[in-house]
Every structure is written in C-alpha cells, then in structure tokens.
N, C-alpha and C. Protein backbone atom coordinates (compact mmCIF):
# COMPACT_ATOMS: atom_id res chain seq x y z
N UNK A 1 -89.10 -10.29 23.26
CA UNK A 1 -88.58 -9.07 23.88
C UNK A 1 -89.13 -7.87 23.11
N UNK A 2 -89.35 -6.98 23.92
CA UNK A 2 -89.81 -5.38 22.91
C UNK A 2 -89.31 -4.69 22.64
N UNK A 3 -89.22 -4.11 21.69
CA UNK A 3 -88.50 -2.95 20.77
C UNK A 3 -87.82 -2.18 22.54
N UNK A 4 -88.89 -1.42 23.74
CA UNK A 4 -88.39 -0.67 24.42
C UNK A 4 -87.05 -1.45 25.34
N UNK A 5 -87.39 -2.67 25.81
CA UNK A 5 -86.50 -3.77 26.46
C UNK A 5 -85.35 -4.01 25.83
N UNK A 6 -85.37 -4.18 24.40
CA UNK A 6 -83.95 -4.30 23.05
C UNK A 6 -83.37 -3.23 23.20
N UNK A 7 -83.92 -2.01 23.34
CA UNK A 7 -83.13 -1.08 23.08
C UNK A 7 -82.43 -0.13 24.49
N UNK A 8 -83.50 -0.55 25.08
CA UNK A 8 -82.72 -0.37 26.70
C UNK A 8 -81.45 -1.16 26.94
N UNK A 9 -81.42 -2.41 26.62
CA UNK A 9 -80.16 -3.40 26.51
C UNK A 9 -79.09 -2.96 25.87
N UNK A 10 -79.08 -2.66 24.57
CA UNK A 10 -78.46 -2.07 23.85
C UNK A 10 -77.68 -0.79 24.11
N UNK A 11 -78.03 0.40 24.57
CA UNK A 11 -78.04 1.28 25.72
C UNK A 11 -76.67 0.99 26.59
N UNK A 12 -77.29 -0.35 27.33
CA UNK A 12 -76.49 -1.05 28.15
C UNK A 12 -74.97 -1.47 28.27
N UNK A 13 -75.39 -1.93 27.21
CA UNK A 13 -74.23 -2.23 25.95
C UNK A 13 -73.35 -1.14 26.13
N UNK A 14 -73.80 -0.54 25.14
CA UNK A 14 -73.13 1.04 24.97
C UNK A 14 -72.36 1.22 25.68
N UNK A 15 -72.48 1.66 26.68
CA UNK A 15 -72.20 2.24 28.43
C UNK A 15 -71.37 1.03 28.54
N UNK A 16 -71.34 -0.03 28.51
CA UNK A 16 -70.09 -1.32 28.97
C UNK A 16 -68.95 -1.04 27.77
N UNK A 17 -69.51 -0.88 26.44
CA UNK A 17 -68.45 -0.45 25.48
C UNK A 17 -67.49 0.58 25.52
N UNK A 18 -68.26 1.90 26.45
CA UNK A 18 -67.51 3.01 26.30
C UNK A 18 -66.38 2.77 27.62
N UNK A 19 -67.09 1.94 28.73
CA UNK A 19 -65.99 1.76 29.64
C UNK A 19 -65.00 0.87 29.15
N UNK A 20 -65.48 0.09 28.70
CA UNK A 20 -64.30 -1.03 28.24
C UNK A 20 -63.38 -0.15 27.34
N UNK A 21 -63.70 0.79 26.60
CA UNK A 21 -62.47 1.42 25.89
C UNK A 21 -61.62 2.76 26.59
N UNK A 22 -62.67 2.89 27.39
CA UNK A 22 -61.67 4.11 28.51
C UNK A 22 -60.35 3.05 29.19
N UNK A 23 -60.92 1.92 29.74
CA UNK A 23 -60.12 1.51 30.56
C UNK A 23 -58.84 0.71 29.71
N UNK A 24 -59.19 0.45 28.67
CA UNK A 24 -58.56 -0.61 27.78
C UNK A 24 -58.71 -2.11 28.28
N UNK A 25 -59.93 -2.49 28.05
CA UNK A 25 -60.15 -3.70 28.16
C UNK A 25 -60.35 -4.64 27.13
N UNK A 26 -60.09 -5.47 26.87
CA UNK A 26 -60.24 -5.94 25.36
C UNK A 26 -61.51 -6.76 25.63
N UNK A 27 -61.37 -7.66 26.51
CA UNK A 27 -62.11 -8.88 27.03
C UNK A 27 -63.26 -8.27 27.32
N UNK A 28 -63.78 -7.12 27.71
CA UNK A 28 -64.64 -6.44 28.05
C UNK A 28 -65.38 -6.00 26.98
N UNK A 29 -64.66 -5.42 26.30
CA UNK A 29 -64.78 -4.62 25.12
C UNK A 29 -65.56 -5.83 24.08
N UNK A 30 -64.84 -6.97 23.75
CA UNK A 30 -65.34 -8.09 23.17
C UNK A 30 -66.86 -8.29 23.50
N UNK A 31 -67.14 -8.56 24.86
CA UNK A 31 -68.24 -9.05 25.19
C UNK A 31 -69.53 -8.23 25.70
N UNK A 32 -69.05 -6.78 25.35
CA UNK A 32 -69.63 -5.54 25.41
C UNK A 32 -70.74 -5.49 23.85
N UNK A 33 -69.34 -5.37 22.92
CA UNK A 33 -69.73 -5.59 21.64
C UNK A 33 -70.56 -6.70 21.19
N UNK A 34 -70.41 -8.13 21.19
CA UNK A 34 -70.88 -9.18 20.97
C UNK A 34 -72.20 -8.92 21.76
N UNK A 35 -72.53 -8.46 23.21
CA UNK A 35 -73.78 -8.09 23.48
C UNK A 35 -75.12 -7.20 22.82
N UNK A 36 -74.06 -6.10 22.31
CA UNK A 36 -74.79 -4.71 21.91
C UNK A 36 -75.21 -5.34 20.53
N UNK A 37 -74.60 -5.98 19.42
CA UNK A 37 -74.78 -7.11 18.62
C UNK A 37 -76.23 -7.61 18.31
N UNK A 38 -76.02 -8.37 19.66
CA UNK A 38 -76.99 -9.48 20.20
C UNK A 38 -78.56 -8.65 20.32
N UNK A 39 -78.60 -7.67 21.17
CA UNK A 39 -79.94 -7.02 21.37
C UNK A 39 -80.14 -6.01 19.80
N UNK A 40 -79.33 -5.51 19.36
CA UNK A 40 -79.24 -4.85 18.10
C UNK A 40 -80.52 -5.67 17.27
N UNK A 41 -79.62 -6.81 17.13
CA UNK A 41 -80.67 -8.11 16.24
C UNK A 41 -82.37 -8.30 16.72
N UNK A 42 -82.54 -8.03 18.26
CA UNK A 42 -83.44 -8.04 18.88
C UNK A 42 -84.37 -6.68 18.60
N UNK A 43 -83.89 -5.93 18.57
CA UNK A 43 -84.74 -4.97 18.29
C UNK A 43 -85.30 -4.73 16.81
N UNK A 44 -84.27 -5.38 15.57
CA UNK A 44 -84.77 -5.82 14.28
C UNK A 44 -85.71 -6.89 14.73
N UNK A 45 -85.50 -7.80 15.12
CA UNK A 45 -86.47 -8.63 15.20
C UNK A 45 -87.85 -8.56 15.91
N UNK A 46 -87.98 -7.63 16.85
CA UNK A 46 -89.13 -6.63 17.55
C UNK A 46 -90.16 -6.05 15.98
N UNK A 47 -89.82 -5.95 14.82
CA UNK A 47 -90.69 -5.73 13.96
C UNK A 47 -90.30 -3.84 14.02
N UNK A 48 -91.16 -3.63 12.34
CA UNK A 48 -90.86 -1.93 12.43
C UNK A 48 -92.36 -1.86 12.97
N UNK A 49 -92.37 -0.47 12.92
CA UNK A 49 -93.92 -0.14 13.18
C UNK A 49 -93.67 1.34 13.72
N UNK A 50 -94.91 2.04 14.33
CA UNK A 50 -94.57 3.59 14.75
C UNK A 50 -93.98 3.36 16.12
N UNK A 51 -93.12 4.66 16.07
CA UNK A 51 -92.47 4.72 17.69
C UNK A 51 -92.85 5.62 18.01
N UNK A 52 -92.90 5.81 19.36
CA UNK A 52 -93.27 7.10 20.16
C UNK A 52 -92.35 7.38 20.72
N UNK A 53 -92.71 8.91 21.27
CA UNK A 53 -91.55 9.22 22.01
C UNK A 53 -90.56 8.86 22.96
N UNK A 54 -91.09 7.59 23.40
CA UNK A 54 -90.25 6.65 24.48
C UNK A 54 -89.02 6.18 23.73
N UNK A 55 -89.92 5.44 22.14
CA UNK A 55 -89.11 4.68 21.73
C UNK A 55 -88.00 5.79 21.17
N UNK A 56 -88.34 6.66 20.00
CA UNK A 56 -87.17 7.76 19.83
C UNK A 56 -86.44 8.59 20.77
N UNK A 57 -86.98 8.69 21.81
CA UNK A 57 -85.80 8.33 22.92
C UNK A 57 -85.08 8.08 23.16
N UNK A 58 -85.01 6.48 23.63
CA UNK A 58 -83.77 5.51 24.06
C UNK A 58 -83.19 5.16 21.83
N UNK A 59 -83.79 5.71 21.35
CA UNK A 59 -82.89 5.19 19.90
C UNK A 59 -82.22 6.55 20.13
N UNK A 60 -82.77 7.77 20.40
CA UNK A 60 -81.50 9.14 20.01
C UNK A 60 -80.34 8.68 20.81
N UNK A 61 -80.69 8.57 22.53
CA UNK A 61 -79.81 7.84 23.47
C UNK A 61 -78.53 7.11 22.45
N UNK A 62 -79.46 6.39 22.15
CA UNK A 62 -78.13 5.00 21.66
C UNK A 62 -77.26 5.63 20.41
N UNK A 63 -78.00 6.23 19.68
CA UNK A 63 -77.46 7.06 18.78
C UNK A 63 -75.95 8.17 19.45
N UNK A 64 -76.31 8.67 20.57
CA UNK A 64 -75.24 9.79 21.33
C UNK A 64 -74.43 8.85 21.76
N UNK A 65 -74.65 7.52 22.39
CA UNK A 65 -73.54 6.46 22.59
C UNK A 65 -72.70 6.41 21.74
N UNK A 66 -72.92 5.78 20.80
CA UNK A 66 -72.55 5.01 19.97
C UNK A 66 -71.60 5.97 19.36
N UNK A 67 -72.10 7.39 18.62
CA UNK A 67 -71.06 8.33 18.23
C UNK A 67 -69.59 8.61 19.55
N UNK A 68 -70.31 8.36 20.67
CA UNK A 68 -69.10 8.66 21.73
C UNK A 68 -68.18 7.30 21.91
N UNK A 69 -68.75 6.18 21.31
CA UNK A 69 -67.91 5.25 20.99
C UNK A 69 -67.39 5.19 20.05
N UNK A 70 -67.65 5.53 18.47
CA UNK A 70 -66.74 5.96 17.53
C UNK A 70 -65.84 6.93 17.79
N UNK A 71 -66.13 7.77 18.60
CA UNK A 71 -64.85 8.96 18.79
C UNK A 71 -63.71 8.36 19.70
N UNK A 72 -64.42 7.45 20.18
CA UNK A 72 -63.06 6.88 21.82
C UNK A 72 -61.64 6.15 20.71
N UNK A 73 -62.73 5.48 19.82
CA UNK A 73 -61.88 4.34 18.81
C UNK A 73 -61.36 5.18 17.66
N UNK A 74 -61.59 6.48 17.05
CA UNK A 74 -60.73 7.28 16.38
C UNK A 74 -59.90 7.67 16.90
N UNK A 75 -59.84 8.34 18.07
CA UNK A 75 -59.01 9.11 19.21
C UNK A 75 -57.73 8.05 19.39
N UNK A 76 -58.46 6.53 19.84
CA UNK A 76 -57.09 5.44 19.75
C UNK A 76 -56.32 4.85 18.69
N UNK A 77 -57.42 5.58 17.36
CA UNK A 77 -56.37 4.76 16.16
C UNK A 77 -55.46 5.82 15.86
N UNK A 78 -56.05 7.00 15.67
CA UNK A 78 -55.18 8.28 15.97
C UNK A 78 -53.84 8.46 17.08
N UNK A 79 -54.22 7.89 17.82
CA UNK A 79 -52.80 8.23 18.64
C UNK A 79 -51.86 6.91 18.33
N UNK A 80 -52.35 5.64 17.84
CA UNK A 80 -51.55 4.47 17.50
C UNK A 80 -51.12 5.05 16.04
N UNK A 81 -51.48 5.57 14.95
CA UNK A 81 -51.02 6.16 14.18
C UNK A 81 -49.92 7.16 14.21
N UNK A 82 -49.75 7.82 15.47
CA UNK A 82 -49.04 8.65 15.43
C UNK A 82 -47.70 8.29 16.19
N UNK A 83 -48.49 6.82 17.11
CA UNK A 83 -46.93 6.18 17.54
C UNK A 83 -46.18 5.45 16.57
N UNK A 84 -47.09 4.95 15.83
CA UNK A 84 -46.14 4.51 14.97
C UNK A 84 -45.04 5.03 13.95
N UNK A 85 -46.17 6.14 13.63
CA UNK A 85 -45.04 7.24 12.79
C UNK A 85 -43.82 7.63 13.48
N UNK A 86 -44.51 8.03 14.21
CA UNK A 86 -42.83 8.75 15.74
C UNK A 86 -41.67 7.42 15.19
N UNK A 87 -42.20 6.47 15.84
CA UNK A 87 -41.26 4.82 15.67
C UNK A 87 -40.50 4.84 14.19
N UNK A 88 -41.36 5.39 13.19
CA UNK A 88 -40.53 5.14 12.20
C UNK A 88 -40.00 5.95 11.14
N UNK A 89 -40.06 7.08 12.03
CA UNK A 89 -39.40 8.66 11.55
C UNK A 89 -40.19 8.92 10.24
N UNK A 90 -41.39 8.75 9.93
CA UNK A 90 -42.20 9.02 9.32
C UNK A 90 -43.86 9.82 9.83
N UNK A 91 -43.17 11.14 10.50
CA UNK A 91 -44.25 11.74 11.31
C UNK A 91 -44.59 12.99 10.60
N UNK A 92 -44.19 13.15 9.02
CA UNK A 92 -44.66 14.20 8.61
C UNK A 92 -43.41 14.99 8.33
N UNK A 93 -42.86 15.08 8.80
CA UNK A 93 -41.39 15.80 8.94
C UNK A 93 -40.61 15.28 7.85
N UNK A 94 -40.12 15.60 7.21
CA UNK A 94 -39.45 15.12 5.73
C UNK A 94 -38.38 15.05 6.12
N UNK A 95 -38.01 16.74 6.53
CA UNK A 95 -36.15 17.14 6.98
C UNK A 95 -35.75 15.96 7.87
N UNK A 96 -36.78 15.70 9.40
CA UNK A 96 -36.52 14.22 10.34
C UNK A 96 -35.68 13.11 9.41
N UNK A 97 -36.84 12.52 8.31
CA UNK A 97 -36.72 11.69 7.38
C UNK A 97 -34.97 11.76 7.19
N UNK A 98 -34.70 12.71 6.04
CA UNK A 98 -33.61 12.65 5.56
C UNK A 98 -32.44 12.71 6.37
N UNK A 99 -32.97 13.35 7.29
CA UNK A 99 -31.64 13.35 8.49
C UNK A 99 -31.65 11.74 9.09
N UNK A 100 -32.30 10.74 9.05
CA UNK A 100 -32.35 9.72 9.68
C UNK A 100 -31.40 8.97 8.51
N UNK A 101 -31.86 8.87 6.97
CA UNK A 101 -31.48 8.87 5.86
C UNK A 101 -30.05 8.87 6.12
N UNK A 102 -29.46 10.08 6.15
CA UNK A 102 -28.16 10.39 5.72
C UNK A 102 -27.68 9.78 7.15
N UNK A 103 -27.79 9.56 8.15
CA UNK A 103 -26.99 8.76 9.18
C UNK A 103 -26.93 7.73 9.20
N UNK A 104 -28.05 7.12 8.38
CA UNK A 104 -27.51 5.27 8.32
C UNK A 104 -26.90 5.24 6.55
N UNK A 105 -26.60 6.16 5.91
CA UNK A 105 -25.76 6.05 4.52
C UNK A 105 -24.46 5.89 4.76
C-alpha cells in the first residue's frame, strides 16, 4: 500500500472516529480507532522518503482531524468531570461542601 492510499485511509478513519464520538458510539468508536491504528502502521511501513505536496496534504488533513478528535474527547471528559463533581458536592464550591457537611453531622 502507499504512503498516499495509508493516509487517505487513515483520513477515513478520522471522519468514522469523529462520528462515532458525536453520536456516542462505543462499538464504532472501537473499530474506528483500531482501523486508524491499522493504516497508521501502514503508512510507517510505506518507508520515509520526500513528500510532496499531495502527500503534506492529506498528513496536514489528518493532522486537523485528529486535533478535532482530541477536542470531542476533552469536551467529554470535561463534562464527565463536572458530572461527577455536581454528584458529589465537590464542584468547586467549598460553602456547597460544608453546607452538605453540616447536614449529615
């Protein structure tokens, strides 16, 4: 396979990853990942050598993915962080805290 074919895949990937985390798919998301993985390795294994503008291309491409897939998965650990805090009156709020404090004393 060629560096341009690996990384078109990969790409591919991407784009199945970012849906799978809009929608909340796990199963998706799994085999999104395990794909993008898979051609990742492929395009190491394509050898280094010079790229042209095709190839720095589809790598900036994958590059703008990939950051828009780290942001989807901060955005969700971030808001699971903040449910949890809510849940356990530990949201920053101290005064909350102690007032929770002094009602179960």
């Amino acid at each position: 396979m060629s560096r341009r074919d690996a990384l078109t895949r990969v790409i591919d990937a991407l784009h199945a990853e970012i849906g799978a985390l809009k929608s909340n798919d796990v199963a998706a998301l799994e085999r999104a990942t395990a794909d993008k993985l898979l051609h990742l390795d492929a395009v190491a294994a394509a050898g280094v050598g010079p790229a042209g503008p095709e190839l720095r291309e589809l790598a900036d491409e994958a590059n703008r993915l990939n950051e828009t897939a780290r942001i989807y998965v901060n955005l969700m650990a971030a808001n699971v962080r903040r449910r949890l805090q809510t849940l356990t009156g530990e949201s920053g709020n101290a005064g909350y805290r102690s007032m929770v404090a002094a009602a179960y004393c």
